[in-house]
N, C-alpha and C. Protein backbone atom coordinates (compact mmCIF):
# COMPACT_ATOMS: atom_id res chain seq x y z
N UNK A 1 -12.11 -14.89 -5.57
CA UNK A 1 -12.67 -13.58 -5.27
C UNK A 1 -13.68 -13.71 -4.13
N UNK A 2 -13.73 -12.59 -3.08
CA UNK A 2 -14.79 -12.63 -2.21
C UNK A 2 -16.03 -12.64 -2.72
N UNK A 3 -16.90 -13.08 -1.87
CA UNK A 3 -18.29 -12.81 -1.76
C UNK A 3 -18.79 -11.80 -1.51
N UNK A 4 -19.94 -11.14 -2.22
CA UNK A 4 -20.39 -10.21 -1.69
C UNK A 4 -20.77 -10.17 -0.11
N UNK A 5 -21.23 -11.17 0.51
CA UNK A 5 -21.22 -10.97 1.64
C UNK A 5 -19.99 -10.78 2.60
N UNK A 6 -19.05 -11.16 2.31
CA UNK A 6 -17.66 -10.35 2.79
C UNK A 6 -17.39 -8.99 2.10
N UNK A 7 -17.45 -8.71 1.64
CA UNK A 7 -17.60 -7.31 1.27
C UNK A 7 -18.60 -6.72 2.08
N UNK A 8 -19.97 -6.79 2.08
CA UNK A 8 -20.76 -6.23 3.33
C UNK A 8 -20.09 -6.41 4.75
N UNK A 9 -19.39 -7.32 4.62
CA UNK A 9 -18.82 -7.55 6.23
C UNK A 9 -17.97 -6.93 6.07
N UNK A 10 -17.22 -6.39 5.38
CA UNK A 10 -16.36 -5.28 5.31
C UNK A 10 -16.64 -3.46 5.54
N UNK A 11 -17.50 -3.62 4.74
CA UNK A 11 -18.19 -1.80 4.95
C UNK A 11 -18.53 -1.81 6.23
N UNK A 12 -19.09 -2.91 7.41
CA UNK A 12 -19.28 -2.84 8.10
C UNK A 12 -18.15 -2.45 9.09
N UNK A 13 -17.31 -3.38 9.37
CA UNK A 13 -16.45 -2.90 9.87
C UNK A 13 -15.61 -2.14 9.74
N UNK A 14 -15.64 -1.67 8.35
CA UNK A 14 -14.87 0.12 8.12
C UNK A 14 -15.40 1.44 9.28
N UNK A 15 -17.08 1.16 9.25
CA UNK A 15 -17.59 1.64 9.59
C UNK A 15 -17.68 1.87 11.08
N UNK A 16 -17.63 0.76 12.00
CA UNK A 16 -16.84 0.32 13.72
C UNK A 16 -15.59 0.75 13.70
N UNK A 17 -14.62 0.75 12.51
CA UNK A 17 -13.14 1.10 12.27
C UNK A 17 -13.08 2.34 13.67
N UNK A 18 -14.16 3.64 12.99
CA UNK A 18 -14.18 5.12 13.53
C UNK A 18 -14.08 4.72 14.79
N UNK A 19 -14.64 3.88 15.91
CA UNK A 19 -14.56 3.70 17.36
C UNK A 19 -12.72 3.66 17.92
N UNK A 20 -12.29 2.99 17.35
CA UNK A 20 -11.02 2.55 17.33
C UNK A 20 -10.45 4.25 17.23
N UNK A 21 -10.32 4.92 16.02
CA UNK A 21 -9.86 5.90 15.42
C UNK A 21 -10.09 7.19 16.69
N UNK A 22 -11.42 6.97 17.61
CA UNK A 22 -11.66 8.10 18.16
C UNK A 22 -11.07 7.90 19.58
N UNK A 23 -10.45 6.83 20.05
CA UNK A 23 -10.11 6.18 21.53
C UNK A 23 -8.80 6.49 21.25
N UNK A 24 -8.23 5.97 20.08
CA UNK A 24 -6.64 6.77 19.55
C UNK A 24 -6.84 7.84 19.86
N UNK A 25 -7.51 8.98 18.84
CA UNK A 25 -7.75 10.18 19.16
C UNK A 25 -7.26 10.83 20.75
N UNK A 26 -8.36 10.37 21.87
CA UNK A 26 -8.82 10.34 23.02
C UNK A 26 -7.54 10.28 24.09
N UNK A 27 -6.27 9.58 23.23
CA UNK A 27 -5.21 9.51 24.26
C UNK A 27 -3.91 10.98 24.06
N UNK A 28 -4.46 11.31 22.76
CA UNK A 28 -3.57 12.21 22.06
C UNK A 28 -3.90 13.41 23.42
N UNK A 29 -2.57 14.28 23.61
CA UNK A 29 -2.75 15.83 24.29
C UNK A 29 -3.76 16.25 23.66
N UNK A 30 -4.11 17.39 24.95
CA UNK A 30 -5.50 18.28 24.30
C UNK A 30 -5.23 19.34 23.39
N UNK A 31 -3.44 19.71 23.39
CA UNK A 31 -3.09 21.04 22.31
C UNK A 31 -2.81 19.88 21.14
N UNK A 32 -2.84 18.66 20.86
CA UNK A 32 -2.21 18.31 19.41
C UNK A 32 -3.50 17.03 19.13
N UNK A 33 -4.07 17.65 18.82
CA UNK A 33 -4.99 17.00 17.90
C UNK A 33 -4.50 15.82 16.65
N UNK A 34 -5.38 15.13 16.23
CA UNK A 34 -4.81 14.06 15.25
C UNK A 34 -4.40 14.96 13.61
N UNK A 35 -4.90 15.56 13.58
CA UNK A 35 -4.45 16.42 12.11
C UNK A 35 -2.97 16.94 12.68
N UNK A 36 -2.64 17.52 13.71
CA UNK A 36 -1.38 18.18 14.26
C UNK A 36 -0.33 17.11 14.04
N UNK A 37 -0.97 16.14 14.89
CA UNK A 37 -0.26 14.58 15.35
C UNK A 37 0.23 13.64 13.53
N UNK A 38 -0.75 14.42 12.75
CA UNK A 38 -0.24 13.39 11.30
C UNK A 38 0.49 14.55 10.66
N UNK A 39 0.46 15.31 10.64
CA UNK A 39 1.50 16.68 10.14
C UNK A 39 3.08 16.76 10.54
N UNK A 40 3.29 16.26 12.17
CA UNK A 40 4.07 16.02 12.65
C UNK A 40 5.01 14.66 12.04
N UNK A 41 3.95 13.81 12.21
CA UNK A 41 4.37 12.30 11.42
C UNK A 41 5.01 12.37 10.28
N UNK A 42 4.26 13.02 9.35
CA UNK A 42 5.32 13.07 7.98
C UNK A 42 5.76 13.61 8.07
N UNK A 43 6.03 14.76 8.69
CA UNK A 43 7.49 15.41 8.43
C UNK A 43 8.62 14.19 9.22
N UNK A 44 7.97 13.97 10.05
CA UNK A 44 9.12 13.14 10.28
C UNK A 44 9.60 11.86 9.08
N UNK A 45 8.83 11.17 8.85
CA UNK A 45 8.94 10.01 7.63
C UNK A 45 9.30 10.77 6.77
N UNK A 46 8.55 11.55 6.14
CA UNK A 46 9.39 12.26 4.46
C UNK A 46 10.25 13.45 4.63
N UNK A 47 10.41 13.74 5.79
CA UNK A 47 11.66 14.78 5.96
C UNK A 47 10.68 16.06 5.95
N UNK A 48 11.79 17.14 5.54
CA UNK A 48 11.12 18.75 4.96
C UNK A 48 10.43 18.73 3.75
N UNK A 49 9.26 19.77 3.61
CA UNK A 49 8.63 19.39 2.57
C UNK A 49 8.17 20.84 2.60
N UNK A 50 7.72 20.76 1.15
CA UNK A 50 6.79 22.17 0.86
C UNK A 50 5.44 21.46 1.38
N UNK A 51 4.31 22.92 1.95
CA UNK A 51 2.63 22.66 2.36
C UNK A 51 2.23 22.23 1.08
N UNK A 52 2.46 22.47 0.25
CA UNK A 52 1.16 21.36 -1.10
C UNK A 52 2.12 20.28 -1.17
N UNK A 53 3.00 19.85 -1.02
CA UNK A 53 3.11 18.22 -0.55
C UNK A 53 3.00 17.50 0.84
N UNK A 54 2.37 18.23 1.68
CA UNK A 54 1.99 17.74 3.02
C UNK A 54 0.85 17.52 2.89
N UNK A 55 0.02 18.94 1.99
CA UNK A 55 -1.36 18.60 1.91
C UNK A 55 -1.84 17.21 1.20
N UNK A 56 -0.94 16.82 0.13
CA UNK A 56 -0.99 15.71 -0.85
C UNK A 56 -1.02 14.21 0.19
N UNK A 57 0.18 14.54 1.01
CA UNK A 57 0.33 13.33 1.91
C UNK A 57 -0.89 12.89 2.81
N UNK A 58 -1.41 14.08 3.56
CA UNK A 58 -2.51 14.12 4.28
C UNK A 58 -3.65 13.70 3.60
N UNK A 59 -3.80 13.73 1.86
CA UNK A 59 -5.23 13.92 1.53
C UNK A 59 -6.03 14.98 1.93
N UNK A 60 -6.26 16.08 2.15
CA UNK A 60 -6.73 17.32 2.43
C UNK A 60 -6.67 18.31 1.70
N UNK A 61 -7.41 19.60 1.94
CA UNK A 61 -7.31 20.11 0.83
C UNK A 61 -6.30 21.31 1.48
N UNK A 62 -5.85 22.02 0.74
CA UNK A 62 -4.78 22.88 1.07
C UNK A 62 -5.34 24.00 2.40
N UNK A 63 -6.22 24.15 2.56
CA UNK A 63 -6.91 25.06 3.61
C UNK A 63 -6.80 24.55 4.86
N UNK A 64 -7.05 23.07 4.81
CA UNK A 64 -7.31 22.32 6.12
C UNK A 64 -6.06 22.26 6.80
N UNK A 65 -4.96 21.83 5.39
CA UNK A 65 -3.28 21.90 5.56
C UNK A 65 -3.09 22.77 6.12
N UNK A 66 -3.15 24.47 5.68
CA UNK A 66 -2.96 25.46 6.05
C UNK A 66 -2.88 25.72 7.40
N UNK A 67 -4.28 25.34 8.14
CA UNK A 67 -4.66 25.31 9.98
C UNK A 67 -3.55 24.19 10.29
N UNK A 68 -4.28 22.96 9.96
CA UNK A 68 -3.07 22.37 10.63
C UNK A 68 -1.55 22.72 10.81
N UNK A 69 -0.42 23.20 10.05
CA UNK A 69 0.46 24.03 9.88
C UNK A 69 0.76 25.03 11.11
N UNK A 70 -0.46 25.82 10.79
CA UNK A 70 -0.39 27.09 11.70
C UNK A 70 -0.62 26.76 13.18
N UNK A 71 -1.31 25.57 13.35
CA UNK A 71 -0.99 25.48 14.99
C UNK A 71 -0.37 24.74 15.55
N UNK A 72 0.71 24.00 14.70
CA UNK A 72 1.78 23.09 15.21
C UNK A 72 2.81 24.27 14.84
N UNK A 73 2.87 25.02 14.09
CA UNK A 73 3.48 25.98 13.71
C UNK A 73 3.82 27.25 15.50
N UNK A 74 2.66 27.35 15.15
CA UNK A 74 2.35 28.58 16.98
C UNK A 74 2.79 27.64 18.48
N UNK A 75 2.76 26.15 17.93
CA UNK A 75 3.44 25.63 19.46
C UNK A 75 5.31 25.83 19.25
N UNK A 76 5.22 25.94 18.35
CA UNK A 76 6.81 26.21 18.18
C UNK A 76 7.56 24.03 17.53
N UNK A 77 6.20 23.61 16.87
CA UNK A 77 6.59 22.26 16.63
C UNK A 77 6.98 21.96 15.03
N UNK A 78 6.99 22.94 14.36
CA UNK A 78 7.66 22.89 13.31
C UNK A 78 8.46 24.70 12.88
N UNK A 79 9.23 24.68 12.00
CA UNK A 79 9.49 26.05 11.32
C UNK A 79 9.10 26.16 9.63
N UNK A 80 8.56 27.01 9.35
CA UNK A 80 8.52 27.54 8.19
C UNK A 80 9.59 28.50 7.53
N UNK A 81 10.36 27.79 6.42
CA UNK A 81 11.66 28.73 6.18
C UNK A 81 11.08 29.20 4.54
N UNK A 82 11.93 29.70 4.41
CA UNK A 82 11.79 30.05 2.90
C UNK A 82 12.15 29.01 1.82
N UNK A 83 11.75 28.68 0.60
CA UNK A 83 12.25 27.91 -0.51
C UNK A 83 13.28 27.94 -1.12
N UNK A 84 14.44 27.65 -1.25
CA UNK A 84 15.82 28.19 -1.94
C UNK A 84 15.18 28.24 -3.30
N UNK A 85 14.20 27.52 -3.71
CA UNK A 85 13.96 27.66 -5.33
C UNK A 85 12.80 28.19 -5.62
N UNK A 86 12.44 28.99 -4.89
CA UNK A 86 10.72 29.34 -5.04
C UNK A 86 11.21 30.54 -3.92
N UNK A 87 11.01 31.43 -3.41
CA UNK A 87 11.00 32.31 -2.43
C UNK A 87 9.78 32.75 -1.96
N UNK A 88 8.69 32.29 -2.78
CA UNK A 88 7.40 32.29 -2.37
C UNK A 88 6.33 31.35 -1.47
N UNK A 89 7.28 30.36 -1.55
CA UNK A 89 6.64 28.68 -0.88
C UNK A 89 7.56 28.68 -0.02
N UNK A 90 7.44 28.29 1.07
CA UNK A 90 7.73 27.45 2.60
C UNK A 90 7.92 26.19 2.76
N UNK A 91 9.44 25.98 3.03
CA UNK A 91 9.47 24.50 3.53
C UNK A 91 9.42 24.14 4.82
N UNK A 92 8.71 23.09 5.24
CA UNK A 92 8.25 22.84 6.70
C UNK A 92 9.22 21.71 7.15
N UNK A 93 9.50 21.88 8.64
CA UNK A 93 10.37 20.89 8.99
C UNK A 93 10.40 21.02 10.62
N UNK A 94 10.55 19.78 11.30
CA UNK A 94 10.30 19.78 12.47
C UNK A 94 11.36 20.08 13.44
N UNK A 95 11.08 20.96 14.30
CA UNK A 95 11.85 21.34 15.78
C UNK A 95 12.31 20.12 16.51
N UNK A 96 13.26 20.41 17.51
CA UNK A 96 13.79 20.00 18.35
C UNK A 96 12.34 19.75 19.52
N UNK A 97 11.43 20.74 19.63
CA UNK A 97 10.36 20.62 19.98
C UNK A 97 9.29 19.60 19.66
N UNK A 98 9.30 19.60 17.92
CA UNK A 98 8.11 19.05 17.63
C UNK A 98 8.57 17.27 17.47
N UNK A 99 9.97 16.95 17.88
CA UNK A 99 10.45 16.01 17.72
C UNK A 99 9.71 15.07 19.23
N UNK A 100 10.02 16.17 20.12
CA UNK A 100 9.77 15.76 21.65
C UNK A 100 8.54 15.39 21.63
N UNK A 101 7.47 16.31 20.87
CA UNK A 101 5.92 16.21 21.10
C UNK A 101 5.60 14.63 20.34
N UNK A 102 6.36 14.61 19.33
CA UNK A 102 6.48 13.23 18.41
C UNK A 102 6.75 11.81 19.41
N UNK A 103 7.57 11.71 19.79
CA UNK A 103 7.61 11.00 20.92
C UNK A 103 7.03 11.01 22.09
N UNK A 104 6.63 11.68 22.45
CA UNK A 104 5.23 11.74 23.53
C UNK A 104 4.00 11.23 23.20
N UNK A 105 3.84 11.56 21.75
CA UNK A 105 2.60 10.91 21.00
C UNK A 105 2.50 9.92 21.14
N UNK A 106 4.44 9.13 20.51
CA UNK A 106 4.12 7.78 20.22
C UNK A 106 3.89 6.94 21.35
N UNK A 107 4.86 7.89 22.63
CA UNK A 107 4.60 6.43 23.86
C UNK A 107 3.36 6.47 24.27
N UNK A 108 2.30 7.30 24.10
CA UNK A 108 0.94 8.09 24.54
C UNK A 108 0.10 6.62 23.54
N UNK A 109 0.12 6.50 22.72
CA UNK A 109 0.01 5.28 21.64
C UNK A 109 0.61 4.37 21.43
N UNK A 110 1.33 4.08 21.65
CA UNK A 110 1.98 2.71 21.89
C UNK A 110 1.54 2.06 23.25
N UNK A 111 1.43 2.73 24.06
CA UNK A 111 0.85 2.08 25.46
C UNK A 111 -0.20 1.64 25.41
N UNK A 112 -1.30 2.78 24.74
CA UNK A 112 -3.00 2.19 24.71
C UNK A 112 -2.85 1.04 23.66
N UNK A 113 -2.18 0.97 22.53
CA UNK A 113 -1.96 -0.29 21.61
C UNK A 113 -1.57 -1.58 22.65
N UNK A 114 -0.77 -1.36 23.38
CA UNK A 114 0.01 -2.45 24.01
C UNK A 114 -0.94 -2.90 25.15
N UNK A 115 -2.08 -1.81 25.71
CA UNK A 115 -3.47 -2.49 26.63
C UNK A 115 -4.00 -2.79 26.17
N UNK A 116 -4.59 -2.52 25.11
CA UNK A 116 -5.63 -3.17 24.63
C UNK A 116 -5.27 -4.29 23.09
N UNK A 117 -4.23 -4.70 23.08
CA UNK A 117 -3.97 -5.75 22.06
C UNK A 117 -3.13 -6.95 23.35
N UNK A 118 -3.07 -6.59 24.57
CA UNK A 118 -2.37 -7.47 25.06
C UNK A 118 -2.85 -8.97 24.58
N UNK A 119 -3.50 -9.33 24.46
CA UNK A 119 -4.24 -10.94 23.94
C UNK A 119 -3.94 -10.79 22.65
N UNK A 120 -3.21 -10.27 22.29
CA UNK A 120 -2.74 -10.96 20.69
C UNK A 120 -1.77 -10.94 20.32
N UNK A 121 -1.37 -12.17 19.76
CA UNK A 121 0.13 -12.69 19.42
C UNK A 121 0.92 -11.68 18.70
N UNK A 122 2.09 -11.70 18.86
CA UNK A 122 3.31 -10.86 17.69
C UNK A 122 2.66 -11.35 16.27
N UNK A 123 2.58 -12.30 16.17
CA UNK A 123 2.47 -13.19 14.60
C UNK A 123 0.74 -12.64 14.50
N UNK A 124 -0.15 -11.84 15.04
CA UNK A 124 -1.45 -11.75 14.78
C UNK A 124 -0.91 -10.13 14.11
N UNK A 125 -0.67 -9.52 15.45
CA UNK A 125 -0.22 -8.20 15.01
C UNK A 125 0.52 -7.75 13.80
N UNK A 126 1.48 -8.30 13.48
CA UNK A 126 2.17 -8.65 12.46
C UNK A 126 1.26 -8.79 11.03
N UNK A 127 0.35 -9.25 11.32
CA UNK A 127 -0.09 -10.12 10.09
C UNK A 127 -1.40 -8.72 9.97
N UNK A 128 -1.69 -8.26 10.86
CA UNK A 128 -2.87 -7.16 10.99
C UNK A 128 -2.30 -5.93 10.19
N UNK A 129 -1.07 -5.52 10.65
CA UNK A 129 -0.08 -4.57 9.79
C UNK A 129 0.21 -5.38 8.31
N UNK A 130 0.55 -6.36 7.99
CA UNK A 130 0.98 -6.53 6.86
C UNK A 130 -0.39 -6.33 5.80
N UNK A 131 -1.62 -6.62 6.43
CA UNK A 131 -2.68 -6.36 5.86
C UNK A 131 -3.36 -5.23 5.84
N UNK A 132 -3.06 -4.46 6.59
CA UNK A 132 -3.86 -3.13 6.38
C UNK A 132 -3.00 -2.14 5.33
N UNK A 133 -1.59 -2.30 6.13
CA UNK A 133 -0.47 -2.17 4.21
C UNK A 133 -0.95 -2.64 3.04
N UNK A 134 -1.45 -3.39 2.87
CA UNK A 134 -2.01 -3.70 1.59
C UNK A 134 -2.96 -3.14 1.18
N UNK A 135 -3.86 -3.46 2.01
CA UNK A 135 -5.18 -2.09 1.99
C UNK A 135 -5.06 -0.88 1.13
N UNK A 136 -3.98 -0.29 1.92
CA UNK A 136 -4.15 0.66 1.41
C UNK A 136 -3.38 1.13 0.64
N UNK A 137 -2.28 -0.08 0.12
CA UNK A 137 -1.71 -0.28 -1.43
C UNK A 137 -3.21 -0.25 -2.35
N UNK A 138 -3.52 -0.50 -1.99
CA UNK A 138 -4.69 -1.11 -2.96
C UNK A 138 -5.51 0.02 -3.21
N UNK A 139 -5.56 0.83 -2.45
CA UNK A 139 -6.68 2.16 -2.62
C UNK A 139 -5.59 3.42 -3.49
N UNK A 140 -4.47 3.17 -3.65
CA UNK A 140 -3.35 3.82 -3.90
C UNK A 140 -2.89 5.13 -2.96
N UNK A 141 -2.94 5.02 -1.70
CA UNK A 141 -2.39 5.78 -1.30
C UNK A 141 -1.15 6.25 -0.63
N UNK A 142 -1.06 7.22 -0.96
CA UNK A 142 0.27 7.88 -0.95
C UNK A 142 1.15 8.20 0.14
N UNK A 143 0.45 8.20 1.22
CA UNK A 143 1.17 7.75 2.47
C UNK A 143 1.87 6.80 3.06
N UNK A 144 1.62 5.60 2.19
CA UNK A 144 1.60 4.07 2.59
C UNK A 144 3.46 3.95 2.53
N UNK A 145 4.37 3.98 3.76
CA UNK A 145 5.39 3.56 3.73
C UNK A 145 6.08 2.07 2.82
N UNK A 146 7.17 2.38 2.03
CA UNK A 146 7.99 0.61 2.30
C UNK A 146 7.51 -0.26 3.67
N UNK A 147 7.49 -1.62 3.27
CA UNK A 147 7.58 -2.35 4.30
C UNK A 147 8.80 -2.40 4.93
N UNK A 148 8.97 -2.58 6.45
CA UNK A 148 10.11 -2.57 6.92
C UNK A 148 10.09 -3.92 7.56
N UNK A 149 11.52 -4.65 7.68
CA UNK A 149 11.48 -5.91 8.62
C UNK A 149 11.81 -5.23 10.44
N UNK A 150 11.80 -4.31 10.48
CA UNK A 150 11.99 -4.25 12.22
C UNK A 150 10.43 -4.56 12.91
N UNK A 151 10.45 -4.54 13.96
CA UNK A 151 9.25 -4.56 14.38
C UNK A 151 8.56 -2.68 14.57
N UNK A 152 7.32 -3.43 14.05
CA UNK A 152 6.65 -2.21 13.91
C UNK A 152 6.23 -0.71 14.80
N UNK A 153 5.99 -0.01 14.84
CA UNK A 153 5.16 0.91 15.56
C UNK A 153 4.57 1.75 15.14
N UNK A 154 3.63 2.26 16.04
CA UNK A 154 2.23 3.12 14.77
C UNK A 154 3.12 4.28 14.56
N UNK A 155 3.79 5.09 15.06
CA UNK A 155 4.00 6.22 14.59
C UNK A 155 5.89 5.91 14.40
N UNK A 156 6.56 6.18 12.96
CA UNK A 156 7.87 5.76 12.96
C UNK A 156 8.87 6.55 13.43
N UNK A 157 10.08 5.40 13.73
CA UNK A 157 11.22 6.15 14.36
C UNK A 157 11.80 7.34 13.67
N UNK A 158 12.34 7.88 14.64
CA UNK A 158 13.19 9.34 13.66
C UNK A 158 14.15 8.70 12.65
N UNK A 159 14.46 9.32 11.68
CA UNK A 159 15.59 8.92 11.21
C UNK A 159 17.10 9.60 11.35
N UNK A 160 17.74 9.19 11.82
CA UNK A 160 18.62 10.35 11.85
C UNK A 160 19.45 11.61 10.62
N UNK A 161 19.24 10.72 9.59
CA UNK A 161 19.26 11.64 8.09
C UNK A 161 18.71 12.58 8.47
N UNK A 162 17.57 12.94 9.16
CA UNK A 162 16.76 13.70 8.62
C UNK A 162 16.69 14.89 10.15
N UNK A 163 17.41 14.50 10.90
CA UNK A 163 17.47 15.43 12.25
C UNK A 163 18.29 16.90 11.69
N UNK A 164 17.52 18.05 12.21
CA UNK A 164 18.80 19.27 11.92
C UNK A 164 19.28 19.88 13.18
């Protein structure tokens, strides 16, 4: 078991984490914000979904869901249809549009990843992802994909199952 002093060295750098989080941020378009940009994401990974399971995915509370929704919604980057089993709830699912904006994201992020990790090995990177997966196995959250053996990228490929 760690030491408490690795554990302090930990909160610490949770805490430097945010620098990282806001330079990501910083590369994203000025209409798609990171709440837009993770709304987009799962729909892509978990397909169509009802808003109280997006909100669930996100961790948020259904209000915050709500905005986010509505302005990836008004760029024309997802549709809201009706529920075949509920006629009252909305299933969300991404455009031909919001597919494009998805990939703009990722090469928009994948590039600043690829400048500023240039000095570190496949086998570092690798091992940085296999551990922050755990992480946040460990906190139980619900976002946390299967591991995959391809090589990685922050935001995942389409699947084609899931294109309409």
């Amino acid at each position: 078991m760690a030491e408490q002093a690795q554990y302090q060295e930990l909160i610490r750098q949770f805490s430097a984490f945010g620098a990282v989080k806001r330079e990501m941020g910083r590369v994203l378009p000025s209409d798609c914000p990171s709440g837009s940009a993770s709304v987009l994401t799962l729909l892509d990974r978990h397909g169509d979904m009802r808003m109280s399971k997006l909100a669930e995915l996100l961790a948020v509370d259904m209000s915050v869901t709500s905005r986010h929704v509505a302005h990836v919604a008004e760029r024309g980057w997802i549709e809201r249809s009706p529920d075949p089993a509920d006629k009252r709830s909305r299933i969300l699912h991404l455009t031909p549009a919001g597919r494009a904006q998805l990939d703009e994201l990722s090469q928009r992020l994948t590039r600043m990843l690829t400048e500023r990790l240039s000095d570190w090995s496949d086998d570092e990177i690798g091992r940085l992802i296999q551990l922050m997966t755990r992480l946040r196995s460990s906190f139980d959250d619900c976002r946390v994909a299967p591991p995959v053996s391809a090589p990685p990228v922050l935001l995942p490929p389409r699947s084609p199952s899931k294109s309409k």
